[in-house]
PDB file of N, CA and C in Angstrom:
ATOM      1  N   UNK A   1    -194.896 -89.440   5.134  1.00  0.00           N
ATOM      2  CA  UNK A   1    -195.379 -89.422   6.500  1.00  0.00           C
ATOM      3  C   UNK A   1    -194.183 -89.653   7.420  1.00  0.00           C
ATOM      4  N   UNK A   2    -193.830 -88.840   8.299  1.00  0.00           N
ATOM      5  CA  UNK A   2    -192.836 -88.949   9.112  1.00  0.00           C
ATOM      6  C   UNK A   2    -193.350 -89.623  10.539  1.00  0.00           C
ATOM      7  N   UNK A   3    -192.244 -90.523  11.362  1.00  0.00           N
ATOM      8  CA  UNK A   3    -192.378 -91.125  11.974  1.00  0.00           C
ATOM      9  C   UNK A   3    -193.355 -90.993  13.429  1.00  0.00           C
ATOM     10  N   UNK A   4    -193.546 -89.870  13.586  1.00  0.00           N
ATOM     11  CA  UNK A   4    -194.273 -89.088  14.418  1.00  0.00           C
ATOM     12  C   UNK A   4    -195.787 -88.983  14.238  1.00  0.00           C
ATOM     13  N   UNK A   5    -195.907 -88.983  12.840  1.00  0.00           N
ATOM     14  CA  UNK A   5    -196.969 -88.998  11.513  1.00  0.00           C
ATOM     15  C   UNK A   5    -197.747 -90.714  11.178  1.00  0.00           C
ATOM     16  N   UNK A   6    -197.080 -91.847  11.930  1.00  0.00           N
ATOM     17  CA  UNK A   6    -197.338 -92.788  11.430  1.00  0.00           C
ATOM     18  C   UNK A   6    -198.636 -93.216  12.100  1.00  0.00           C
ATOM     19  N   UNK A   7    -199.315 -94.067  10.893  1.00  0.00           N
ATOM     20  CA  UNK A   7    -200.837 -94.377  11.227  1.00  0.00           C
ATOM     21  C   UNK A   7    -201.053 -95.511  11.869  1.00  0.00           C
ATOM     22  N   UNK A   8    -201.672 -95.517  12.555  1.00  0.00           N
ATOM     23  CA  UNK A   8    -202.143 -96.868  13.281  1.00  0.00           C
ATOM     24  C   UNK A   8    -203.241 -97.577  12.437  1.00  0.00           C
ATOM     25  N   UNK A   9    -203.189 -98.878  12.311  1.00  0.00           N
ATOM     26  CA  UNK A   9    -204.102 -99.561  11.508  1.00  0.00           C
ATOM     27  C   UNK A   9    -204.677-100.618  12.713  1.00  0.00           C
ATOM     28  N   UNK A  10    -205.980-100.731  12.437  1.00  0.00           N
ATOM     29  CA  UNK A  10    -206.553-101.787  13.329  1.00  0.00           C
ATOM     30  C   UNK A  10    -207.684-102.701  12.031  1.00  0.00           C
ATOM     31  N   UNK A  11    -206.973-104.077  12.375  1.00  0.00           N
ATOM     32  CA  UNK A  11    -207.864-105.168  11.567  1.00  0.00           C
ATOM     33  C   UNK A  11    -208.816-105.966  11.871  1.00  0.00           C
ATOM     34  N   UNK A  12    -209.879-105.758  11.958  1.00  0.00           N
ATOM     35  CA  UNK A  12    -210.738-107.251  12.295  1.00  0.00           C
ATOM     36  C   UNK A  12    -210.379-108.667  11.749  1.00  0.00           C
ATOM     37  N   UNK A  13    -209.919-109.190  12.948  1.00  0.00           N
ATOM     38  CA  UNK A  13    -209.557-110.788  12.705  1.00  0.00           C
ATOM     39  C   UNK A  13    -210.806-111.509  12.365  1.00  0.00           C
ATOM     40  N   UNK A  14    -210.842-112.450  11.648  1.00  0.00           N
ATOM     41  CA  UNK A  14    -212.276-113.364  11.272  1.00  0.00           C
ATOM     42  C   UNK A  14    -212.747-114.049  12.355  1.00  0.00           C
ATOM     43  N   UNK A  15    -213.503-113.266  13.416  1.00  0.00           N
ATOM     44  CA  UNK A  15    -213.967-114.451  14.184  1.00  0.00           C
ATOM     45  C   UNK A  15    -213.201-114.513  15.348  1.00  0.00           C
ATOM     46  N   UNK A  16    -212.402-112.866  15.532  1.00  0.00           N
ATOM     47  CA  UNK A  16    -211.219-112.997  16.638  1.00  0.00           C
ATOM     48  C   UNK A  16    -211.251-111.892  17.119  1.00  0.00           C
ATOM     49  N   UNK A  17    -209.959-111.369  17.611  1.00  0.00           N
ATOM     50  CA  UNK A  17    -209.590-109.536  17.931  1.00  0.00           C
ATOM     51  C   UNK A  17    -209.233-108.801  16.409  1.00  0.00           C
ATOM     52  N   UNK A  18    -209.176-107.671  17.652  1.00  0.00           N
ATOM     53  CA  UNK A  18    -209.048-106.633  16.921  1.00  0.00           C
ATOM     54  C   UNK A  18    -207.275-106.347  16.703  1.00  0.00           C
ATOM     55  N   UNK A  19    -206.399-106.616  15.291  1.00  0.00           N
ATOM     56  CA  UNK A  19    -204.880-106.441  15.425  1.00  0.00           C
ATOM     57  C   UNK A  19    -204.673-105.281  15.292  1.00  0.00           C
ATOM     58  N   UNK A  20    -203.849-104.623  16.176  1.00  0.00           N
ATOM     59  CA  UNK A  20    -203.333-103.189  16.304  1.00  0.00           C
ATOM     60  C   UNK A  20    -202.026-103.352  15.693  1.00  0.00           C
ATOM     61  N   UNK A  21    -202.046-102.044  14.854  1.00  0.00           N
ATOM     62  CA  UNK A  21    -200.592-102.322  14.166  1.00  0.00           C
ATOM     63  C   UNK A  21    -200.516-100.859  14.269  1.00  0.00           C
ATOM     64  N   UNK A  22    -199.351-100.070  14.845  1.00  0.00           N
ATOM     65  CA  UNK A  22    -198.659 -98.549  15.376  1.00  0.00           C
ATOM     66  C   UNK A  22    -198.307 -98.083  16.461  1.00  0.00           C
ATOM     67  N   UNK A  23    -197.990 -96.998  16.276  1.00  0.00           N
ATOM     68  CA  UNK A  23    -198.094 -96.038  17.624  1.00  0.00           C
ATOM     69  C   UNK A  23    -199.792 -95.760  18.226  1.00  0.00           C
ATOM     70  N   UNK A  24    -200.261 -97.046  18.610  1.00  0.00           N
ATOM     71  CA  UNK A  24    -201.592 -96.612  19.903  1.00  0.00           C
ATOM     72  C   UNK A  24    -201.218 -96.301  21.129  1.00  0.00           C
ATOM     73  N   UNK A  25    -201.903 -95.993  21.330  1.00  0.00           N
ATOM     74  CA  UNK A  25    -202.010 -95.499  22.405  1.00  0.00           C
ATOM     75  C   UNK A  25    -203.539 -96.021  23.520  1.00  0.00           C
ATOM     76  N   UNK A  26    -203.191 -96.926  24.406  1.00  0.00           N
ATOM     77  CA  UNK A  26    -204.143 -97.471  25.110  1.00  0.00           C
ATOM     78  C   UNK A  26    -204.504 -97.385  26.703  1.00  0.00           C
ATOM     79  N   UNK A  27    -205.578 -96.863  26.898  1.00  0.00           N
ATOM     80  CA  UNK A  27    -206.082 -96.348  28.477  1.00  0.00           C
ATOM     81  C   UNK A  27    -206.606 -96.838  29.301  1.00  0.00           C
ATOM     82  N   UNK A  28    -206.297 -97.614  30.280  1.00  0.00           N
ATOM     83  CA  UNK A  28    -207.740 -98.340  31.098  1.00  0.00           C
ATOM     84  C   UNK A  28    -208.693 -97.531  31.825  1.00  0.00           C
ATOM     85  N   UNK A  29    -209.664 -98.340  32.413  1.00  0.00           N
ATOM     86  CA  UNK A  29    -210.383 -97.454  32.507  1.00  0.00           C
ATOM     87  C   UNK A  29    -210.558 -96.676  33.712  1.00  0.00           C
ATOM     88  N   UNK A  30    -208.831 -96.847  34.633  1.00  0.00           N
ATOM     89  CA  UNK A  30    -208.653 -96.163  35.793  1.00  0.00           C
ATOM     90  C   UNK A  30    -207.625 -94.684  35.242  1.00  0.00           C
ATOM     91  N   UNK A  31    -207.466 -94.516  34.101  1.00  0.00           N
ATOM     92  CA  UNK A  31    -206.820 -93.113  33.482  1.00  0.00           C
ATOM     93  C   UNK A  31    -205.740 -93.341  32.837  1.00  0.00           C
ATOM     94  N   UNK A  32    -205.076 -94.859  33.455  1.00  0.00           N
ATOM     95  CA  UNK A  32    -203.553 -95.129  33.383  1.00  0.00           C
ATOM     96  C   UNK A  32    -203.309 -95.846  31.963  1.00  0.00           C
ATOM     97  N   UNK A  33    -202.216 -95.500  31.037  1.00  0.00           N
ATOM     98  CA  UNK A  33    -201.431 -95.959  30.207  1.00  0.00           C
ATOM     99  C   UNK A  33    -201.033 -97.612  29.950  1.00  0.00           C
ATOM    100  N   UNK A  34    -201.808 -98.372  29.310  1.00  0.00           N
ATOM    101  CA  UNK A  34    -200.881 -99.513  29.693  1.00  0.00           C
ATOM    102  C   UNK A  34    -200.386-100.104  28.391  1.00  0.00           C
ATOM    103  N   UNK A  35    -198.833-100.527  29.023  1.00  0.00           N
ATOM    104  CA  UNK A  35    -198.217-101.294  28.472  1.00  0.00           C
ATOM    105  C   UNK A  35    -198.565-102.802  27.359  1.00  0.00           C
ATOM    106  N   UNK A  36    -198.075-102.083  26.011  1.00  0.00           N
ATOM    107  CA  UNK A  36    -198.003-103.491  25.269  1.00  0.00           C
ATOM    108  C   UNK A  36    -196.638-103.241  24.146  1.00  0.00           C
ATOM    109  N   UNK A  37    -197.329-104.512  22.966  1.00  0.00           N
ATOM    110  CA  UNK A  37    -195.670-104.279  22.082  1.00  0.00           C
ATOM    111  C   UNK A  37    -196.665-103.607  20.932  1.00  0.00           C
ATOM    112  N   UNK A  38    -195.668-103.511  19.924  1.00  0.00           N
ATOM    113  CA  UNK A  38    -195.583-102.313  18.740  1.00  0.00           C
ATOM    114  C   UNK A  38    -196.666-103.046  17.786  1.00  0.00           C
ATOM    115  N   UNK A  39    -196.873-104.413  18.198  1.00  0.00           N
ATOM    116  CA  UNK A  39    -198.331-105.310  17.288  1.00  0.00           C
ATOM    117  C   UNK A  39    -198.754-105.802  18.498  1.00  0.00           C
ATOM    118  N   UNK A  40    -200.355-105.645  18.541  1.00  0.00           N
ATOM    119  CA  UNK A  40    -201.069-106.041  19.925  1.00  0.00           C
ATOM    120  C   UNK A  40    -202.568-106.459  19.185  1.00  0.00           C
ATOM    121  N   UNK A  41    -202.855-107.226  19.789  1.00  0.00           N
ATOM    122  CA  UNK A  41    -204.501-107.373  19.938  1.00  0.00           C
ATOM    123  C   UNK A  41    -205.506-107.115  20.879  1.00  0.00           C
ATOM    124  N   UNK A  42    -206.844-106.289  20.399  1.00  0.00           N
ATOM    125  CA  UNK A  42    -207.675-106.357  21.704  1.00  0.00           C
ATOM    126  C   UNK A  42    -208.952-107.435  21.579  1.00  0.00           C
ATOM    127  N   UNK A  43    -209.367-107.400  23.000  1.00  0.00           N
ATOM    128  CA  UNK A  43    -210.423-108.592  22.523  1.00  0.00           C
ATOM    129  C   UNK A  43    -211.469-107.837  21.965  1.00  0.00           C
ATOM    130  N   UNK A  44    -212.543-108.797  21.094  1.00  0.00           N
ATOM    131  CA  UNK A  44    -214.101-108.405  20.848  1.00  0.00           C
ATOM    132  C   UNK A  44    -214.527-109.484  21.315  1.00  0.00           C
ATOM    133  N   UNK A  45    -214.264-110.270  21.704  1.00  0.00           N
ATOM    134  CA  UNK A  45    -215.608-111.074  22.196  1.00  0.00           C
ATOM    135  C   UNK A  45    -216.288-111.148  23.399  1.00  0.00           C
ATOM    136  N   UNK A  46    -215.580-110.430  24.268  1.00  0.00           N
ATOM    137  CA  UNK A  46    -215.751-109.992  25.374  1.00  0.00           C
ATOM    138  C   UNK A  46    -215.370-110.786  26.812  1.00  0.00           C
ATOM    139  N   UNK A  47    -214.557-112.074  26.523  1.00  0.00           N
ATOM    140  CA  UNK A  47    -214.495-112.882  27.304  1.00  0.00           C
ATOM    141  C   UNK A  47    -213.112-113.274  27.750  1.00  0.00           C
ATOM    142  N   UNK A  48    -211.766-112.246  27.305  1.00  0.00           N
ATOM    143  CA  UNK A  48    -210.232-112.510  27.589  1.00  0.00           C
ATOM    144  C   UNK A  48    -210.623-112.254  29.273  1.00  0.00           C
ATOM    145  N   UNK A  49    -209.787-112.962  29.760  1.00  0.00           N
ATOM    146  CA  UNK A  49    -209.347-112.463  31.093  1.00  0.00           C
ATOM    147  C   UNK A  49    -207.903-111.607  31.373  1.00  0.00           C
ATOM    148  N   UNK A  50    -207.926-110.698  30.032  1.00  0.00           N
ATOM    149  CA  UNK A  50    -207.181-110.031  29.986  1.00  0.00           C
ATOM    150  C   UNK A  50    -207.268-108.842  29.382  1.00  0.00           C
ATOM    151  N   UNK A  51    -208.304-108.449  29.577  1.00  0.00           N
ATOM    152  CA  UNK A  51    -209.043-107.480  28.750  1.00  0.00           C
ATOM    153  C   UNK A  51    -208.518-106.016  28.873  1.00  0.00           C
ATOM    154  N   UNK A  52    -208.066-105.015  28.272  1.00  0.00           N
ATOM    155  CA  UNK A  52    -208.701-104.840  27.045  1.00  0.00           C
ATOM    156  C   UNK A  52    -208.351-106.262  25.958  1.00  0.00           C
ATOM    157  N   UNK A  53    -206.924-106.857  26.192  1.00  0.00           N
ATOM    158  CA  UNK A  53    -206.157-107.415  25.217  1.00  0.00           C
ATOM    159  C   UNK A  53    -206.580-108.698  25.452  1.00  0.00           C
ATOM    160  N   UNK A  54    -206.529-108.931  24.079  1.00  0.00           N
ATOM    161  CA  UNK A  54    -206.976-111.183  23.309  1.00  0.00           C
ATOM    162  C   UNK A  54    -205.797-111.784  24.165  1.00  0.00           C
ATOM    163  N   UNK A  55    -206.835-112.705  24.870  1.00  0.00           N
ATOM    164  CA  UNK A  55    -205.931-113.810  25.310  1.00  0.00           C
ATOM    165  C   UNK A  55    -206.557-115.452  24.453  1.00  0.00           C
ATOM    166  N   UNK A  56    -206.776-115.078  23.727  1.00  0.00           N
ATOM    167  CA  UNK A  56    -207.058-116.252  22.742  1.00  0.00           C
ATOM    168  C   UNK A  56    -208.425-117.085  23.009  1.00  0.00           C
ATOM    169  N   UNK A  57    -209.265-116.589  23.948  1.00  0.00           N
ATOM    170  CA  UNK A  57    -209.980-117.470  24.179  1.00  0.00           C
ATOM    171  C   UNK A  57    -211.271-117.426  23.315  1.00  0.00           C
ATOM    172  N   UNK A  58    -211.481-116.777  22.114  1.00  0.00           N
ATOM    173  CA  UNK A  58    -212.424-116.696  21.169  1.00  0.00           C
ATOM    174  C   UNK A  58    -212.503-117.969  20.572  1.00  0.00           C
ATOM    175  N   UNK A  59    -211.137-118.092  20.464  1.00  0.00           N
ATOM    176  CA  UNK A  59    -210.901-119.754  19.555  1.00  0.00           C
ATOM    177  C   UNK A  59    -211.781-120.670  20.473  1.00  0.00           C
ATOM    178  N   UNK A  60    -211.845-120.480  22.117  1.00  0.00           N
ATOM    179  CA  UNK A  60    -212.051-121.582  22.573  1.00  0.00           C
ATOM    180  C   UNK A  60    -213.601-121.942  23.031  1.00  0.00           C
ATOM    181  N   UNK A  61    -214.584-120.435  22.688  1.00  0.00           N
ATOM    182  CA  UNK A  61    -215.202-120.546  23.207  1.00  0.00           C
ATOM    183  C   UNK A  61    -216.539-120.591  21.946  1.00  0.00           C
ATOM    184  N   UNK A  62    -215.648-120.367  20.533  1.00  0.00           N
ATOM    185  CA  UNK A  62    -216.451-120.276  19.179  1.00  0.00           C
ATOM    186  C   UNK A  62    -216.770-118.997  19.007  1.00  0.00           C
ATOM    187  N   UNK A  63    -216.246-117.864  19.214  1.00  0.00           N
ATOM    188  CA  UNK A  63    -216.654-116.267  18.954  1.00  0.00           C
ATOM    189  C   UNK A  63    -217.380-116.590  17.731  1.00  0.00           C
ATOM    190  N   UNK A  64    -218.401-115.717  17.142  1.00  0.00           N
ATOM    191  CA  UNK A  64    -218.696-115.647  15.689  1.00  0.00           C
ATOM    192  C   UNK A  64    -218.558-113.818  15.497  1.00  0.00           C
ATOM    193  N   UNK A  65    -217.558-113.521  14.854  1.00  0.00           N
ATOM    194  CA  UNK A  65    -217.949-111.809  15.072  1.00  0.00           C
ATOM    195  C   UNK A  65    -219.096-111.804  14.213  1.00  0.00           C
ATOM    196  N   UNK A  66    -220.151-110.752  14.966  1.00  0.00           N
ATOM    197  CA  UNK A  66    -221.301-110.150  13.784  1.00  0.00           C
ATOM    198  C   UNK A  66    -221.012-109.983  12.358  1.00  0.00           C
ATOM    199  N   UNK A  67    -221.782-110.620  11.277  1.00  0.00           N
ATOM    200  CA  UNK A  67    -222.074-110.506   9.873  1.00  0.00           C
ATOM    201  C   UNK A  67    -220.806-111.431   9.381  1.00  0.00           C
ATOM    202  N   UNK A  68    -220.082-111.675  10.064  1.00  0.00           N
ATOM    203  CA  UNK A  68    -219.054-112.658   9.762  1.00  0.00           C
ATOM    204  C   UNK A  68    -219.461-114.235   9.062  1.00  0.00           C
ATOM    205  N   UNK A  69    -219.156-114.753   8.282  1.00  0.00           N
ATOM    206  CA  UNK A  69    -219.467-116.013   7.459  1.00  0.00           C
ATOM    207  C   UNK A  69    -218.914-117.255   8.931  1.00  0.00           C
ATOM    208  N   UNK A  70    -219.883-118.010   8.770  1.00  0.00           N
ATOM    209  CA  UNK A  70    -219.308-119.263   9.935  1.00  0.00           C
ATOM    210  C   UNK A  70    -218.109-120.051   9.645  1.00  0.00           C
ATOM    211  N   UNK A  71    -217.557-119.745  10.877  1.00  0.00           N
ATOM    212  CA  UNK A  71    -215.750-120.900  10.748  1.00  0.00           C
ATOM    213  C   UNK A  71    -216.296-122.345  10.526  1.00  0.00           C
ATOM    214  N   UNK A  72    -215.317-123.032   9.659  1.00  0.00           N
ATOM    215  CA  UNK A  72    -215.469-124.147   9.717  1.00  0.00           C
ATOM    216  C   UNK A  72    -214.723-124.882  10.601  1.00  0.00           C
ATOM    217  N   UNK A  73    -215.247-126.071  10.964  1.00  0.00           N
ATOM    218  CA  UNK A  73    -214.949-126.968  12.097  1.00  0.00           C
ATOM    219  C   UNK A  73    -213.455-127.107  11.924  1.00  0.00           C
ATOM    220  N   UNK A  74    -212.201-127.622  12.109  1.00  0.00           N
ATOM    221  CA  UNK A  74    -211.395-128.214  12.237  1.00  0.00           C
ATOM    222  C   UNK A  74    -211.405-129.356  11.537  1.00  0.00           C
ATOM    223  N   UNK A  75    -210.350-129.355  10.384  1.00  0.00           N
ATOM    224  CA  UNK A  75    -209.871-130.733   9.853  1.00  0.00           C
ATOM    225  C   UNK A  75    -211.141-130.343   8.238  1.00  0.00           C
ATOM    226  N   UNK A  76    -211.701-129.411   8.025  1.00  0.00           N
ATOM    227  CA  UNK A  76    -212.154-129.226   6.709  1.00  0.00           C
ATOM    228  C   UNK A  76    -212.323-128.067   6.388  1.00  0.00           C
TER     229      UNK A  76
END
């Protein structure tokens, strides 16, 4: 696969975003191109104030992604 050729992989984090790993390519929803780095995250939980992209606040607010097994508390 040549460099031009390379695949973008996107991972569901447990209970987090979505990790972008490639050449994406990302649009808002005024037409325009925006800027990130070569590993990015977007949110799913619907609540970054930075949306499309995770600003971490899943951690803070207890995201559970759908069918996902429950996080355990902190410290077990």
């Amino acid at each position: 696969m040549s460099a031009s050729e390379a695949a973008v992989t996107i991972t569901p984090r447990e209970n987090g975003p979505y990790l972008v790993e490639g050449p994406a390519r990302v649009v808002g929803p005024d037409g325009q191109e925006l800027e990130h780095k070569a590993v990015f995250a977007l949110c799913r939980c619907g609540a970054s104030s930075n949306k499309p992209f995770c600003d971490g606040t899943h951690a803070r607010i207890g995201f559970q992604a759908p069918g996902a097994k429950p996080a355990r508390p902190a410290g077990q």
